[in-house]
N, C-alpha and C. Protein backbone atom coordinates (compact mmCIF):
# COMPACT_ATOMS: atom_id res chain seq x y z
N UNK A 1 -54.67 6.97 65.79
CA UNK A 1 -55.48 7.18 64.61
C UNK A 1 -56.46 6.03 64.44
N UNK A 2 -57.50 6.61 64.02
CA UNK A 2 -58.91 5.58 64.18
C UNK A 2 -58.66 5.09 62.16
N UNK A 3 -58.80 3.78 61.72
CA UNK A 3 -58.78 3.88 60.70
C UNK A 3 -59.98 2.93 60.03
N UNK A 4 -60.80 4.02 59.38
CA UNK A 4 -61.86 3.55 59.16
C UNK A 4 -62.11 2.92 57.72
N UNK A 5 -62.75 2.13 57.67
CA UNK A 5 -62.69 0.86 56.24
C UNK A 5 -63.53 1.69 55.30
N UNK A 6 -64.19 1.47 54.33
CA UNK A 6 -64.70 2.53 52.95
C UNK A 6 -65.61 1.36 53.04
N UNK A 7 -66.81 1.73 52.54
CA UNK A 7 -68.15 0.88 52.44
C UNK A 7 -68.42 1.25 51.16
N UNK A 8 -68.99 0.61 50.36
CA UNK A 8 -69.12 0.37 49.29
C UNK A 8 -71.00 -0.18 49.03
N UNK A 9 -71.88 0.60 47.98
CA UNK A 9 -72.90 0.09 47.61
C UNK A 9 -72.76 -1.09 46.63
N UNK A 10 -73.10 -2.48 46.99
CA UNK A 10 -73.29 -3.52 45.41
C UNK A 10 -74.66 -2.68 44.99
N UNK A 11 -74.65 -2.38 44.07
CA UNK A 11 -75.89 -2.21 42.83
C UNK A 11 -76.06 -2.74 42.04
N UNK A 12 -77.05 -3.31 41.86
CA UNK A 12 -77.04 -4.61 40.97
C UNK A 12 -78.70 -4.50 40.24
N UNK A 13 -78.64 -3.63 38.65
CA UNK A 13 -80.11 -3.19 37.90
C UNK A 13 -80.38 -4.68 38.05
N UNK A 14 -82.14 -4.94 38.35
CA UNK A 14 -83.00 -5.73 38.21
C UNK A 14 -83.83 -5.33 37.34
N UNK A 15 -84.28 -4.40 37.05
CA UNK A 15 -85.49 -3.96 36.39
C UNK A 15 -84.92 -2.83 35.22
N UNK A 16 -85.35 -3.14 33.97
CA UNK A 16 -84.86 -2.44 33.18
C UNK A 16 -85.34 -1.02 32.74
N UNK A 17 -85.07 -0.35 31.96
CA UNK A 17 -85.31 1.63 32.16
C UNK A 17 -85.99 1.99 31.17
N UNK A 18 -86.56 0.78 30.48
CA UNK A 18 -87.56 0.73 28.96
C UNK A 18 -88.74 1.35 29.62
N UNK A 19 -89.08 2.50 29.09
CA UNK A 19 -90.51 3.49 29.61
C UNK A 19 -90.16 4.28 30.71
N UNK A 20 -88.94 4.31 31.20
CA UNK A 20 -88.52 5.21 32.45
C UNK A 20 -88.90 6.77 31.92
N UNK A 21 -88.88 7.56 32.53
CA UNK A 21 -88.46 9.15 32.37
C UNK A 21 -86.90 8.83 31.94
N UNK A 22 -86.30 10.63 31.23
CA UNK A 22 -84.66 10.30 30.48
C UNK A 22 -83.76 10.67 31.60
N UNK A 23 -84.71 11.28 33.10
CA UNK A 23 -83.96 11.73 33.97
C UNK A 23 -83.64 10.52 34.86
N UNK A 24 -84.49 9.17 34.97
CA UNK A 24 -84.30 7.71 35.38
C UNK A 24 -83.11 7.16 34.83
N UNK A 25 -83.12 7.10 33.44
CA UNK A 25 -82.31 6.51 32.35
C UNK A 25 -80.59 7.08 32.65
N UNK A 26 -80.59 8.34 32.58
CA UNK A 26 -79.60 9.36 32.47
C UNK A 26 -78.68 8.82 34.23
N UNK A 27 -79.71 8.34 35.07
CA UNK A 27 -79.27 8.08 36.36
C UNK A 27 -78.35 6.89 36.68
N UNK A 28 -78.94 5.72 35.96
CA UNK A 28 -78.55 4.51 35.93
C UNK A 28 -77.42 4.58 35.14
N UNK A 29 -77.05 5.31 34.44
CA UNK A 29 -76.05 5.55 33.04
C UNK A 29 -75.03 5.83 34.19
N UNK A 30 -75.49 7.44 35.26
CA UNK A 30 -74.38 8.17 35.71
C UNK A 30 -73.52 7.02 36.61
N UNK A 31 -75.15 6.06 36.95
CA UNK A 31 -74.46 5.21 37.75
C UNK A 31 -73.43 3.89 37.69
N UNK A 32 -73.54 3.69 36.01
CA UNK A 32 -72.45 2.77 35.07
C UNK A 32 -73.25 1.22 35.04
N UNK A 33 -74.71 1.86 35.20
CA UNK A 33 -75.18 0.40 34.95
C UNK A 33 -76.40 0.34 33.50
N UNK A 34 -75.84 -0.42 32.76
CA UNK A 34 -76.54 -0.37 31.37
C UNK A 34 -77.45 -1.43 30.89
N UNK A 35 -77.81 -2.69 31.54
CA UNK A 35 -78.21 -3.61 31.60
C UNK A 35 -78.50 -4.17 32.65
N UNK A 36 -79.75 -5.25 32.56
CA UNK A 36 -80.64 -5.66 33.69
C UNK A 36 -79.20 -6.78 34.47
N UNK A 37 -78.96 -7.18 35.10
CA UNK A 37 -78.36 -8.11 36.25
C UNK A 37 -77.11 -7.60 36.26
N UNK A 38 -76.62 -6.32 35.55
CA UNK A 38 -75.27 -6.00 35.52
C UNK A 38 -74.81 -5.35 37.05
N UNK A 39 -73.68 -5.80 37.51
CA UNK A 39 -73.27 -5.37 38.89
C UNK A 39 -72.31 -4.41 38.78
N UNK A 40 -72.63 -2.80 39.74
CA UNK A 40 -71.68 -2.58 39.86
C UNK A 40 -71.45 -1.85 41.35
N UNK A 41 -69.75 -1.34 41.68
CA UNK A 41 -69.47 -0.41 43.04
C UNK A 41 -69.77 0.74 43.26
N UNK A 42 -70.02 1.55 44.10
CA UNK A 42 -70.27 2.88 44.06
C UNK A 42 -69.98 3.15 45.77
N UNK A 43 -69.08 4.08 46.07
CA UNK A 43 -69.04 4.43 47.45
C UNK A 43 -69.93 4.92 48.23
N UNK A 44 -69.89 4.61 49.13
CA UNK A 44 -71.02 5.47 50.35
C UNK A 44 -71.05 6.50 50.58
N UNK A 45 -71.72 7.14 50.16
CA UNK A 45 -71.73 8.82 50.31
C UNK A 45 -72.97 9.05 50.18
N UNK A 46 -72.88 10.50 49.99
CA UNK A 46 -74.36 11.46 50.56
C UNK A 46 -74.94 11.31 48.38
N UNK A 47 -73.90 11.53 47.80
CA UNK A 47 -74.05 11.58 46.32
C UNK A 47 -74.66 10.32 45.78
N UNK A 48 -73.82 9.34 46.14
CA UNK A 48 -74.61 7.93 45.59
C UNK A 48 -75.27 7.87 45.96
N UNK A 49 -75.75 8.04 47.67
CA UNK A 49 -77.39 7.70 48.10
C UNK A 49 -78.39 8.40 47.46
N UNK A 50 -78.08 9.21 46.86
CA UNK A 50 -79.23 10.05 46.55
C UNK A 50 -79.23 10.11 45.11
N UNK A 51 -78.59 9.74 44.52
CA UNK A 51 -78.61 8.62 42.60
C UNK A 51 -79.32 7.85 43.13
N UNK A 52 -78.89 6.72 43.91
CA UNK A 52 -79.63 5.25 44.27
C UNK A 52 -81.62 5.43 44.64
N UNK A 53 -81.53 6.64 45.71
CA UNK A 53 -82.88 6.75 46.12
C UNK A 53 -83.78 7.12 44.59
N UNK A 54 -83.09 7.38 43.85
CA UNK A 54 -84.42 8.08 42.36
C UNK A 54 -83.88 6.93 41.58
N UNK A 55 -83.56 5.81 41.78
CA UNK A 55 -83.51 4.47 40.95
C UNK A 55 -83.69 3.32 41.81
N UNK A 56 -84.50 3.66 42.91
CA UNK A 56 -84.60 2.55 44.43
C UNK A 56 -85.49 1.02 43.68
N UNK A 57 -86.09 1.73 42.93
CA UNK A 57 -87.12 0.82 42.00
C UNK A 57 -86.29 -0.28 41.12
N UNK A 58 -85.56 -0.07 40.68
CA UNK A 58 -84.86 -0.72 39.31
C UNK A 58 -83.71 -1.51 40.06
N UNK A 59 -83.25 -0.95 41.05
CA UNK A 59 -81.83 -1.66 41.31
C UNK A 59 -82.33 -2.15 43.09
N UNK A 60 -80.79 -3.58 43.15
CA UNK A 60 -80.60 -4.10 44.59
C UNK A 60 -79.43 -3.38 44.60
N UNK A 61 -79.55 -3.28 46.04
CA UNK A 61 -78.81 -2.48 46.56
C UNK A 61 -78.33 -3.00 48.18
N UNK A 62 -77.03 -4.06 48.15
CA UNK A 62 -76.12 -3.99 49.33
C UNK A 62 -75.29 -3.50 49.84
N UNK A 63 -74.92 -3.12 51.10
CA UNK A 63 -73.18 -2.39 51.80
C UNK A 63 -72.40 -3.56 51.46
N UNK A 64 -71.76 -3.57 51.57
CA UNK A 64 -70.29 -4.05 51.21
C UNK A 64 -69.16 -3.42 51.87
N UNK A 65 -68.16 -4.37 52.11
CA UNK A 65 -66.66 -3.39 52.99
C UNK A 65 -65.85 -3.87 51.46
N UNK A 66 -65.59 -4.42 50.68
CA UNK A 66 -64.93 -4.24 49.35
C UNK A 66 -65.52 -3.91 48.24
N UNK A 67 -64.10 -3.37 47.14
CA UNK A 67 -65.47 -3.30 45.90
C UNK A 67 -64.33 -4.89 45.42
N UNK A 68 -65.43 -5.82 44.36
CA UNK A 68 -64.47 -6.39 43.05
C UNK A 68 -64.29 -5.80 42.03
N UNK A 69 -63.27 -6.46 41.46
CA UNK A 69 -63.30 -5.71 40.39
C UNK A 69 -64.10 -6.97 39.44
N UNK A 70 -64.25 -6.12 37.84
CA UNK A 70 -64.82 -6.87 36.93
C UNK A 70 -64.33 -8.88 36.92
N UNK A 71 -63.00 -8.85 36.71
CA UNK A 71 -62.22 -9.73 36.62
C UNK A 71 -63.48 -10.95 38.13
N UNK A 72 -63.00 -10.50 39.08
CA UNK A 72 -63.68 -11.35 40.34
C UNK A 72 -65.00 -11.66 40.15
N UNK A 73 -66.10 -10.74 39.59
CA UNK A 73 -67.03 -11.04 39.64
C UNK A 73 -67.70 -11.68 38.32
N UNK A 74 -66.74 -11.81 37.13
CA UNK A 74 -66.91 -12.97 36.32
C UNK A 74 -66.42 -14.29 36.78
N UNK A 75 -65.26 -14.43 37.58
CA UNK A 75 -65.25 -15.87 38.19
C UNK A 75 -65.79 -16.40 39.11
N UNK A 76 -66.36 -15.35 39.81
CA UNK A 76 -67.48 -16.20 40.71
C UNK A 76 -69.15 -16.51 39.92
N UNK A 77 -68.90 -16.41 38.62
CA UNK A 77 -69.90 -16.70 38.28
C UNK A 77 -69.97 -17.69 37.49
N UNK A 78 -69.00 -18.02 36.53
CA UNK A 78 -68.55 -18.81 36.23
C UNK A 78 -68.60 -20.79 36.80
N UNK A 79 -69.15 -21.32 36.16
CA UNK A 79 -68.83 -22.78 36.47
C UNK A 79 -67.52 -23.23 36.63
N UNK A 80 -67.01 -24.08 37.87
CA UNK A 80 -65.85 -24.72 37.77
C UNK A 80 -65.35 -25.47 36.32
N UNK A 81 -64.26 -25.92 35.81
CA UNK A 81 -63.84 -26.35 35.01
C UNK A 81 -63.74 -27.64 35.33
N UNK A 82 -63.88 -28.40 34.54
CA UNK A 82 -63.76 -30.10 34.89
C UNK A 82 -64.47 -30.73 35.12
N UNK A 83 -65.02 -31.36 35.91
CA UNK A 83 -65.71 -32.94 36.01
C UNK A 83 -65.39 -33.16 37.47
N UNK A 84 -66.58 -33.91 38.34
CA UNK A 84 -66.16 -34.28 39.57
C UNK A 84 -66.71 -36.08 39.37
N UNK A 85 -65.90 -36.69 39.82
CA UNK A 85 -65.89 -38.16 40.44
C UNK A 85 -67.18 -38.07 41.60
N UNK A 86 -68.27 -38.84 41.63
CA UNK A 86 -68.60 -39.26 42.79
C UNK A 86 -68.95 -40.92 42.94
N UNK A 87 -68.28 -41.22 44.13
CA UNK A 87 -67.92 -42.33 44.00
C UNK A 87 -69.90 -43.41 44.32
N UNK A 88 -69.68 -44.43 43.69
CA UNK A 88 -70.83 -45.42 43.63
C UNK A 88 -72.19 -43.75 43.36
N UNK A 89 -71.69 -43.06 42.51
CA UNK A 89 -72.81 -41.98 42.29
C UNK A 89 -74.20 -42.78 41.31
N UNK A 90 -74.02 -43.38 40.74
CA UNK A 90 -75.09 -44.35 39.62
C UNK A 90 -76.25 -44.99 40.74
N UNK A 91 -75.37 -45.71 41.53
CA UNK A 91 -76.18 -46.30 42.81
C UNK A 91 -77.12 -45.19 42.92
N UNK A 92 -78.42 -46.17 43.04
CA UNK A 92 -79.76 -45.45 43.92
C UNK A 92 -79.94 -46.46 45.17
N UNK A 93 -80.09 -45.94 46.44
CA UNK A 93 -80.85 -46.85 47.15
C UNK A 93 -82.09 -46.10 47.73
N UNK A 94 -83.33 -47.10 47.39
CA UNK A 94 -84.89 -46.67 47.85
C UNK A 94 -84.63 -47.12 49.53
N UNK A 95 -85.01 -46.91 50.35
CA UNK A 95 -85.54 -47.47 51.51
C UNK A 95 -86.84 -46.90 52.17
């Protein structure tokens, strides 16, 4: 048995749907994205490609072999917590 991995579209709206047609608007909705930089998954298929192609304008669009979930893709966005040490960091040297 051949076992093949699931590919996944990142979609990620850049451009927002203010003045779109309601059949643009209605698309991005079906597609669960409601706001400009909001990311989301959508599988590879014949269906999503062809949502994606009548919103090619508004959204990025990468393959992917995982989806994240919400949880992951707020911590990678997120700043580390804490403070880093760098040592003699004050030091400038000109040369």
């Amino acid at each position: 048995m051949s076992s093949t991995r699931q590919l996944y579209y990142k979609v990620t709206q850049i451009r927002s749907s203010i003045g779109m047609p309601p059949t643009t608007r209605h698309t991005l909705e079906a597609l669960g994205l409601k706001r400009r930089n909001q990311t989301v998954y959508a599988k590879c298929d014949v269906s999503s490609a062809h949502s994606l192609a009548k919103v090619k304008e508004l959204v990025k669009i990468e393959v992917t072999n995982e989806k994240k979930t919400r949880e992951e893709l707020n911590r990678e966005r997120k700043w580390k917590s804490g403070y880093e040490v760098i040592p003699q960091g004050t030091r400038k040297v000109y040369e």
